[in-house]
PDB file of N, CA and C in Angstrom:
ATOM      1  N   UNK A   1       3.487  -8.513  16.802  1.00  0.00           N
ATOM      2  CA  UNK A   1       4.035  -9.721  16.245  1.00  0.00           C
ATOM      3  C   UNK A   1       5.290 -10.082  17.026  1.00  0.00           C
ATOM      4  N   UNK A   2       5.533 -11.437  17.418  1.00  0.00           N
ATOM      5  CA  UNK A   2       6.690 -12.172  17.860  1.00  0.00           C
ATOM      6  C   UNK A   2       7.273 -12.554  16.980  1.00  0.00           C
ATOM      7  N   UNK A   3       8.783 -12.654  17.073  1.00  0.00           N
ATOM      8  CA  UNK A   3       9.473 -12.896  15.936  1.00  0.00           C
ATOM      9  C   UNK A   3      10.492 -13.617  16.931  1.00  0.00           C
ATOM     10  N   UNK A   4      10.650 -15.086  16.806  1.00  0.00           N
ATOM     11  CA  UNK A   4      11.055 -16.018  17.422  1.00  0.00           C
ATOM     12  C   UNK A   4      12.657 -16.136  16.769  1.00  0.00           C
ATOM     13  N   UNK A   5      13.753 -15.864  17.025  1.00  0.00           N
ATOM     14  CA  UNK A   5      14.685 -16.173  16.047  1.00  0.00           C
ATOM     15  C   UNK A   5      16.659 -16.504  17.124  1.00  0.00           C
ATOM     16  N   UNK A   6      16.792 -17.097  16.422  1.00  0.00           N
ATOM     17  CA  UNK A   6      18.632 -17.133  16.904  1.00  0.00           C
ATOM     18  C   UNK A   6      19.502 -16.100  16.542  1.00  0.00           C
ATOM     19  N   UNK A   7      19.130 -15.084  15.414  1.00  0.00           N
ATOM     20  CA  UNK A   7      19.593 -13.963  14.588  1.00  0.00           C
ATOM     21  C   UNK A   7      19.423 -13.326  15.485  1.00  0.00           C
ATOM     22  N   UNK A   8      20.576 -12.520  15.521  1.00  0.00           N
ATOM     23  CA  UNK A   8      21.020 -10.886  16.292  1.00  0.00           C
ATOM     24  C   UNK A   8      19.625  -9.653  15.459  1.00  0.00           C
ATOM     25  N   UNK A   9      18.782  -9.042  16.187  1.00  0.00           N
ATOM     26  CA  UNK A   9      17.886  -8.257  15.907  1.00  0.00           C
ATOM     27  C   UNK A   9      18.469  -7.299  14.575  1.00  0.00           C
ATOM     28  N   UNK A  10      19.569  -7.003  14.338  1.00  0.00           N
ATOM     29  CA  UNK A  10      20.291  -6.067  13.874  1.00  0.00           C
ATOM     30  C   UNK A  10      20.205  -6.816  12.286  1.00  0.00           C
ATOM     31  N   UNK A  11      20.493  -7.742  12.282  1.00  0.00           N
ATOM     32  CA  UNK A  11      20.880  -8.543  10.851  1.00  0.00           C
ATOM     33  C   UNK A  11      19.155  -9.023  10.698  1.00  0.00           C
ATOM     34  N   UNK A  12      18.425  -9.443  11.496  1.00  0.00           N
ATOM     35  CA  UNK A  12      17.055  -9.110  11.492  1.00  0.00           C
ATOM     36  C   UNK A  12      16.101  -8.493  10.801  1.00  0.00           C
ATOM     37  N   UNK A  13      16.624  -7.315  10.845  1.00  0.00           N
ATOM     38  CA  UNK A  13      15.910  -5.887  11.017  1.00  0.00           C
ATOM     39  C   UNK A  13      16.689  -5.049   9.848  1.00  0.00           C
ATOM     40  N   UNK A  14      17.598  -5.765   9.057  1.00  0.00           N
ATOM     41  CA  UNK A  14      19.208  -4.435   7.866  1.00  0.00           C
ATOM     42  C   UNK A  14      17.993  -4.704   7.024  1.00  0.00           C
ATOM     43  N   UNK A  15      17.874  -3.443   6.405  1.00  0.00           N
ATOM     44  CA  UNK A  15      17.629  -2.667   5.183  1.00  0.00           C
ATOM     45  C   UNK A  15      15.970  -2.605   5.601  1.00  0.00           C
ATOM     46  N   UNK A  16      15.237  -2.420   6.743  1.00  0.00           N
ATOM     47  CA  UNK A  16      13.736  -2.498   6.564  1.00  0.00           C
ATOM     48  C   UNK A  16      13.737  -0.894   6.560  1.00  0.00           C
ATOM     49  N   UNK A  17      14.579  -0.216   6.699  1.00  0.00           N
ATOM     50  CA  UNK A  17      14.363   1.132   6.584  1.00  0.00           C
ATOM     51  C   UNK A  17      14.314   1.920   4.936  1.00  0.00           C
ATOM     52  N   UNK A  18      14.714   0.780   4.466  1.00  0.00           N
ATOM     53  CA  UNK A  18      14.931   0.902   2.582  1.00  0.00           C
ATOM     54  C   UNK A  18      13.551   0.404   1.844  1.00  0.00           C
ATOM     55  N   UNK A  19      12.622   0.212   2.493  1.00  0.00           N
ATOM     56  CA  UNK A  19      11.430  -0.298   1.589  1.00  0.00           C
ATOM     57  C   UNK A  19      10.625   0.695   1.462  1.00  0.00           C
ATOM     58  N   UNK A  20      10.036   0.859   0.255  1.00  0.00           N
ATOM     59  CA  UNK A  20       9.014   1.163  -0.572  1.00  0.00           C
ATOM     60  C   UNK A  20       8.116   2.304   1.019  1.00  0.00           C
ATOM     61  N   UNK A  21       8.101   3.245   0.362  1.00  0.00           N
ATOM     62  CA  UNK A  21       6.706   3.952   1.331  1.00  0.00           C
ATOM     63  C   UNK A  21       5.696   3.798   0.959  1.00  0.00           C
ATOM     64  N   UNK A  22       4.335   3.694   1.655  1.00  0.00           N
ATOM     65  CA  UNK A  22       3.038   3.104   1.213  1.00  0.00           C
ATOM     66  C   UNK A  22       2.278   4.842   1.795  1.00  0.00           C
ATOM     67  N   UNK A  23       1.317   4.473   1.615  1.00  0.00           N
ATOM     68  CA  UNK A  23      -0.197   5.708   1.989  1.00  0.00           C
ATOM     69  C   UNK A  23      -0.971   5.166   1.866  1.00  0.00           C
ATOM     70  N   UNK A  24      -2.001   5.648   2.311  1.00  0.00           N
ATOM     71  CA  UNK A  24      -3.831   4.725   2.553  1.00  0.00           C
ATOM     72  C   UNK A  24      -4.318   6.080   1.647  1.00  0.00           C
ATOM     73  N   UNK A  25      -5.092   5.800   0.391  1.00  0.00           N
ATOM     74  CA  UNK A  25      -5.530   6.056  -0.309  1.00  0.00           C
ATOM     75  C   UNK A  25      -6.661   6.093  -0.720  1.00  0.00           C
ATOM     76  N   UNK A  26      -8.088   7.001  -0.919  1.00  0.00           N
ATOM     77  CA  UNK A  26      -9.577   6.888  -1.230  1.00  0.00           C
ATOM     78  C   UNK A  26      -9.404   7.255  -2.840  1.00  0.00           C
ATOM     79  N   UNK A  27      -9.647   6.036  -3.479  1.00  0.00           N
ATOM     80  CA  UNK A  27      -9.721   5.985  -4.997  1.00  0.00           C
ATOM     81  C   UNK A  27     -10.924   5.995  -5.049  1.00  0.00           C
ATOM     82  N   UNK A  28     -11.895   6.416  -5.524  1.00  0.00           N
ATOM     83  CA  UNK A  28     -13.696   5.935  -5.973  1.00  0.00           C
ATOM     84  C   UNK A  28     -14.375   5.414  -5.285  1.00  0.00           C
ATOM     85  N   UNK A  29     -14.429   6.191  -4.032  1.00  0.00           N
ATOM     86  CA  UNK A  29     -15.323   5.645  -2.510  1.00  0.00           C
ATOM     87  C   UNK A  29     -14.292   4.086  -2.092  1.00  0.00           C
ATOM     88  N   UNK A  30     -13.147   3.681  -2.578  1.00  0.00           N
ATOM     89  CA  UNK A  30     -12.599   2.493  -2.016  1.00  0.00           C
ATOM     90  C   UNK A  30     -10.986   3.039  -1.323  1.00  0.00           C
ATOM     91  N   UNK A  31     -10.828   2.285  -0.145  1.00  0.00           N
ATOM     92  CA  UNK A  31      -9.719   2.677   0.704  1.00  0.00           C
ATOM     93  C   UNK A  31      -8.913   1.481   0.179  1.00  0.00           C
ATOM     94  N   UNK A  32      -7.738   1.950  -0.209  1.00  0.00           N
ATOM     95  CA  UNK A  32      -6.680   1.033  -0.575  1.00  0.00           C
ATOM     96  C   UNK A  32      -4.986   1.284   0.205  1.00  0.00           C
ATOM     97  N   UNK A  33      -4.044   0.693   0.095  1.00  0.00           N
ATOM     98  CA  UNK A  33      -2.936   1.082   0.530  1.00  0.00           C
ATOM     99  C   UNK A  33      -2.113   1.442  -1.220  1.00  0.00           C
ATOM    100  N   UNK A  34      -1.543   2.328  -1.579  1.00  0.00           N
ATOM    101  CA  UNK A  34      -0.520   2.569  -2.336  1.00  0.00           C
ATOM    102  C   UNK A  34       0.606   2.769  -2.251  1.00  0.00           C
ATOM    103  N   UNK A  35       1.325   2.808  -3.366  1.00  0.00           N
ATOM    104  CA  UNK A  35       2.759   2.928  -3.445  1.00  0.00           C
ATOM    105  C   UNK A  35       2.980   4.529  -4.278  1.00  0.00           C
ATOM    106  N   UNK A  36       3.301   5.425  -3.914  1.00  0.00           N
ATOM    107  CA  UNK A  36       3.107   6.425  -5.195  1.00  0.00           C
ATOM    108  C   UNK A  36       4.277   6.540  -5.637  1.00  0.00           C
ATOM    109  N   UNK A  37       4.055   6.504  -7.422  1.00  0.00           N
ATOM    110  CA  UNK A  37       4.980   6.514  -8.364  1.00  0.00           C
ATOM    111  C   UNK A  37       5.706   7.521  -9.128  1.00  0.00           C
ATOM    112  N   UNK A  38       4.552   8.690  -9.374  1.00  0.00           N
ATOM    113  CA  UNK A  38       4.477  10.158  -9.711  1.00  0.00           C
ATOM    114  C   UNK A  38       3.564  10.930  -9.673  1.00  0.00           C
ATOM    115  N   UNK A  39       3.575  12.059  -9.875  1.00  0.00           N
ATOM    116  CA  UNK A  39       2.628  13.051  -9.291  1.00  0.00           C
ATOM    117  C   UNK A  39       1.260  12.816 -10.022  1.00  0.00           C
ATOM    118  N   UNK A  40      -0.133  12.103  -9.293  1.00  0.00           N
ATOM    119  CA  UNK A  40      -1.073  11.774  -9.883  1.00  0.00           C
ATOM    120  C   UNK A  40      -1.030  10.566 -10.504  1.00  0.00           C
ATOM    121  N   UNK A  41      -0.003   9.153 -10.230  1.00  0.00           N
ATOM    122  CA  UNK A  41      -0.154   8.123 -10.572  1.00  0.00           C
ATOM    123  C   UNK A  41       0.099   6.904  -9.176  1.00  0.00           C
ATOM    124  N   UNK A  42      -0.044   5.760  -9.100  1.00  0.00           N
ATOM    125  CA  UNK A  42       0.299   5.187  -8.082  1.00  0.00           C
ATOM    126  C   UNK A  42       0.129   3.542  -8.080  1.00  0.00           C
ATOM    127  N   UNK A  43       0.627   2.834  -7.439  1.00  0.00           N
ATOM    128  CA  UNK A  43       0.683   1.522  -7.694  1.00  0.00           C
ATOM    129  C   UNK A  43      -0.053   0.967  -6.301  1.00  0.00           C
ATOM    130  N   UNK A  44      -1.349   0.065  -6.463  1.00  0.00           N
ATOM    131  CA  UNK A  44      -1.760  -0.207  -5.882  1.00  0.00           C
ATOM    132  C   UNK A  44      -1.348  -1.988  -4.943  1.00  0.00           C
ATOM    133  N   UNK A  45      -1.083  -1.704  -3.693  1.00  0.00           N
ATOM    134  CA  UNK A  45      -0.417  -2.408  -2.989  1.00  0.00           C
ATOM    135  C   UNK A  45      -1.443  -3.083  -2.000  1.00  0.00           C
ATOM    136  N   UNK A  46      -2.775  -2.497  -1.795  1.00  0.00           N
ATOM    137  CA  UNK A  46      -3.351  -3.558  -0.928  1.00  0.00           C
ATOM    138  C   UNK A  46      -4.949  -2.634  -0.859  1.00  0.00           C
ATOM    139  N   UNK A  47      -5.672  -3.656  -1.191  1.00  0.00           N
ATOM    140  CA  UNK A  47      -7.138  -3.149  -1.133  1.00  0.00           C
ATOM    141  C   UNK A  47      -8.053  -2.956   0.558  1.00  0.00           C
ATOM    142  N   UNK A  48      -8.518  -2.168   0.827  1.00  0.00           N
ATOM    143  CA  UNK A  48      -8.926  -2.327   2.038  1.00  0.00           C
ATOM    144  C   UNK A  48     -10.317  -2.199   2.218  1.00  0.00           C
ATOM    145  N   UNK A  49     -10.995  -3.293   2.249  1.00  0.00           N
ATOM    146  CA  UNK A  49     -12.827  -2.969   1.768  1.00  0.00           C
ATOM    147  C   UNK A  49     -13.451  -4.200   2.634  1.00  0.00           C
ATOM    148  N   UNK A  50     -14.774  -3.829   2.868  1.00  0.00           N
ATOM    149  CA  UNK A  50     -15.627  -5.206   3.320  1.00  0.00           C
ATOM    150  C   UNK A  50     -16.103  -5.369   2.176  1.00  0.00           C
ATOM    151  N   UNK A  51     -16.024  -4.918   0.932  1.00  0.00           N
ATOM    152  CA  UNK A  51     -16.960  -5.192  -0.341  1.00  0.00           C
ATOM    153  C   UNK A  51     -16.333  -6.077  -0.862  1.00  0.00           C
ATOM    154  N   UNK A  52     -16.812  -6.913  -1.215  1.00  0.00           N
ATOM    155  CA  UNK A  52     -16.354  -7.872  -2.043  1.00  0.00           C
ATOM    156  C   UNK A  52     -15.824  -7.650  -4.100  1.00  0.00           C
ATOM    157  N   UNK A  53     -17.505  -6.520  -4.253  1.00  0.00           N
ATOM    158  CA  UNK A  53     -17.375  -5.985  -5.556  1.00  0.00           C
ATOM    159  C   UNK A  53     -15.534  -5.406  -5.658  1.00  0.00           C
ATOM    160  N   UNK A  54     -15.597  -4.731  -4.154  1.00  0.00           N
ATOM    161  CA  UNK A  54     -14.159  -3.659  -4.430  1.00  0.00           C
ATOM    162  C   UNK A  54     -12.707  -4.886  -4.827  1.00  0.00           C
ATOM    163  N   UNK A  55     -12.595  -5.667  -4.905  1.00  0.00           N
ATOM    164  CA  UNK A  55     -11.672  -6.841  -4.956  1.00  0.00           C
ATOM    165  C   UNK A  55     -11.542  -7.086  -6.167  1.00  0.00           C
ATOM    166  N   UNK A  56     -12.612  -7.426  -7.151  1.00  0.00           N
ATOM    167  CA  UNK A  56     -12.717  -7.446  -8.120  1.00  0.00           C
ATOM    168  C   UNK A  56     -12.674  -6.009  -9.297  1.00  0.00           C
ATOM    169  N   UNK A  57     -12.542  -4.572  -8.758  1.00  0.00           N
ATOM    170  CA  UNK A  57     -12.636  -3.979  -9.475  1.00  0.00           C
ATOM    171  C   UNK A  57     -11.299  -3.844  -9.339  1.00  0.00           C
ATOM    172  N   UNK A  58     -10.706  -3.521  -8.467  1.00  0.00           N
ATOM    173  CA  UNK A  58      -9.038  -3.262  -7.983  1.00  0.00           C
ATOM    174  C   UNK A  58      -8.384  -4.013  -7.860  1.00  0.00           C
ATOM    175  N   UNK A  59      -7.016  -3.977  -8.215  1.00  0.00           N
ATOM    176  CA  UNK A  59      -6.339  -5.467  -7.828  1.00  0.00           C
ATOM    177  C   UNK A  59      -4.845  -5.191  -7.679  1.00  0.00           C
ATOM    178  N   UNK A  60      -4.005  -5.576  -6.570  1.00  0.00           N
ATOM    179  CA  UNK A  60      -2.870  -5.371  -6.123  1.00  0.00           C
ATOM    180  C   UNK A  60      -1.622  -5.173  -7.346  1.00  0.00           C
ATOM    181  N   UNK A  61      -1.272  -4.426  -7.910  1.00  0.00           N
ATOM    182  CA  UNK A  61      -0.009  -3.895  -8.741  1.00  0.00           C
ATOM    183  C   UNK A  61      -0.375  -3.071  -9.877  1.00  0.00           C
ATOM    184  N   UNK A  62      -2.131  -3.205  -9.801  1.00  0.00           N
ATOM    185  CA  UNK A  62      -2.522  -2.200 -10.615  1.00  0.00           C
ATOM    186  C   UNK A  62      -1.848  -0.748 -10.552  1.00  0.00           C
ATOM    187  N   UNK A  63      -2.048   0.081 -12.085  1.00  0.00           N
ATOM    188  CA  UNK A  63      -1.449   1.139 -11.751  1.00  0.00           C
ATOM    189  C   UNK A  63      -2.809   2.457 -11.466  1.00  0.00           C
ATOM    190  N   UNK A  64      -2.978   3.205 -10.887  1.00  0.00           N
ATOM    191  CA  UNK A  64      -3.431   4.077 -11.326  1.00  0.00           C
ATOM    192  C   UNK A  64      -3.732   5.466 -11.141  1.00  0.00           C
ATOM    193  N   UNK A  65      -4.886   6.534 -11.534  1.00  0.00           N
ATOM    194  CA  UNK A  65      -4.026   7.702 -11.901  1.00  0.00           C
ATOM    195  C   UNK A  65      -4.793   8.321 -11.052  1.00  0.00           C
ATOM    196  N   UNK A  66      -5.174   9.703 -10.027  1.00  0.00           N
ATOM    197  CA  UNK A  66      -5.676  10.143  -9.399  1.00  0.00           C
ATOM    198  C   UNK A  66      -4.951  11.543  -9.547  1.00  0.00           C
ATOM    199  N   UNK A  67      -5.992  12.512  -8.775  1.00  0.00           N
ATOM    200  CA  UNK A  67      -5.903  13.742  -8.860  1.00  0.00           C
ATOM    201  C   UNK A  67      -5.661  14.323  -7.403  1.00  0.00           C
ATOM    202  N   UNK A  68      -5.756  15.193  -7.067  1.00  0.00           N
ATOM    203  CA  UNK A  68      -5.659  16.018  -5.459  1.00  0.00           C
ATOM    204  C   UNK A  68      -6.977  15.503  -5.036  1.00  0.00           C
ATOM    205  N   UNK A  69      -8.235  15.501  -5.386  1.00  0.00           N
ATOM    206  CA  UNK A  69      -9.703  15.384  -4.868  1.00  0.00           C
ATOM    207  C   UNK A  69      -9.812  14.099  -3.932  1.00  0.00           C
ATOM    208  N   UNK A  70      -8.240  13.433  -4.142  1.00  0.00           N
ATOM    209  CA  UNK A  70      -8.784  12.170  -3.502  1.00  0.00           C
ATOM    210  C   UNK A  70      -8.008  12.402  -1.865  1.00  0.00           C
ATOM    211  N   UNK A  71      -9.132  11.399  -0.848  1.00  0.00           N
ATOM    212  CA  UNK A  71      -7.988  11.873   0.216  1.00  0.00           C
ATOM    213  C   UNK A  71      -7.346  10.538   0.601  1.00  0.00           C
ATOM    214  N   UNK A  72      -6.162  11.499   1.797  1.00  0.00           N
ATOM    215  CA  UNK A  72      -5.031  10.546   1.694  1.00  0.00           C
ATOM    216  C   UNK A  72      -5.161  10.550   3.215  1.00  0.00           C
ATOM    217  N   UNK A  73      -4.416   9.374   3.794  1.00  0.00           N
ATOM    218  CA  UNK A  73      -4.288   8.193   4.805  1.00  0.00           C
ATOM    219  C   UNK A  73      -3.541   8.673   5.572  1.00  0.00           C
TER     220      UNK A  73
END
């Protein structure tokens, strides 16, 4: 990505080191991106599927709960 700007890179770029950590996540055969919240819970931040069904079952801020069995990204 180009980022076209008159701003000094620095004032740009303050606080992107402060956001939220994500993981790629296999919930129920579906790859999603999460946010994890606590041990075995997680907030879902971005669905990653050619399925269309998977869109409709999951949906971005959902919360939900998983175990170790699932793998991670």
């Amino acid at each position: 990505m180009i980022l076209y700007t008159p701003l000094p890179i620095e004032l740009v770029t303050k606080g992107i080191e402060d956001l939220p950590k994500t993981q790629e996540l296999t919930y129920h055969g579906v790859l999603m991106e999460v946010k994890p919240l606590s041990f075995g819970s997680a907030k879902i931040v971005k669905v990653i599927s050619t399925d269309p069904k998977d869109y409709l079952k999951y949906t971005p801020g959902e919360i939900i709960q998983y175990e170790g069995t699932e793998s991670h990204g």
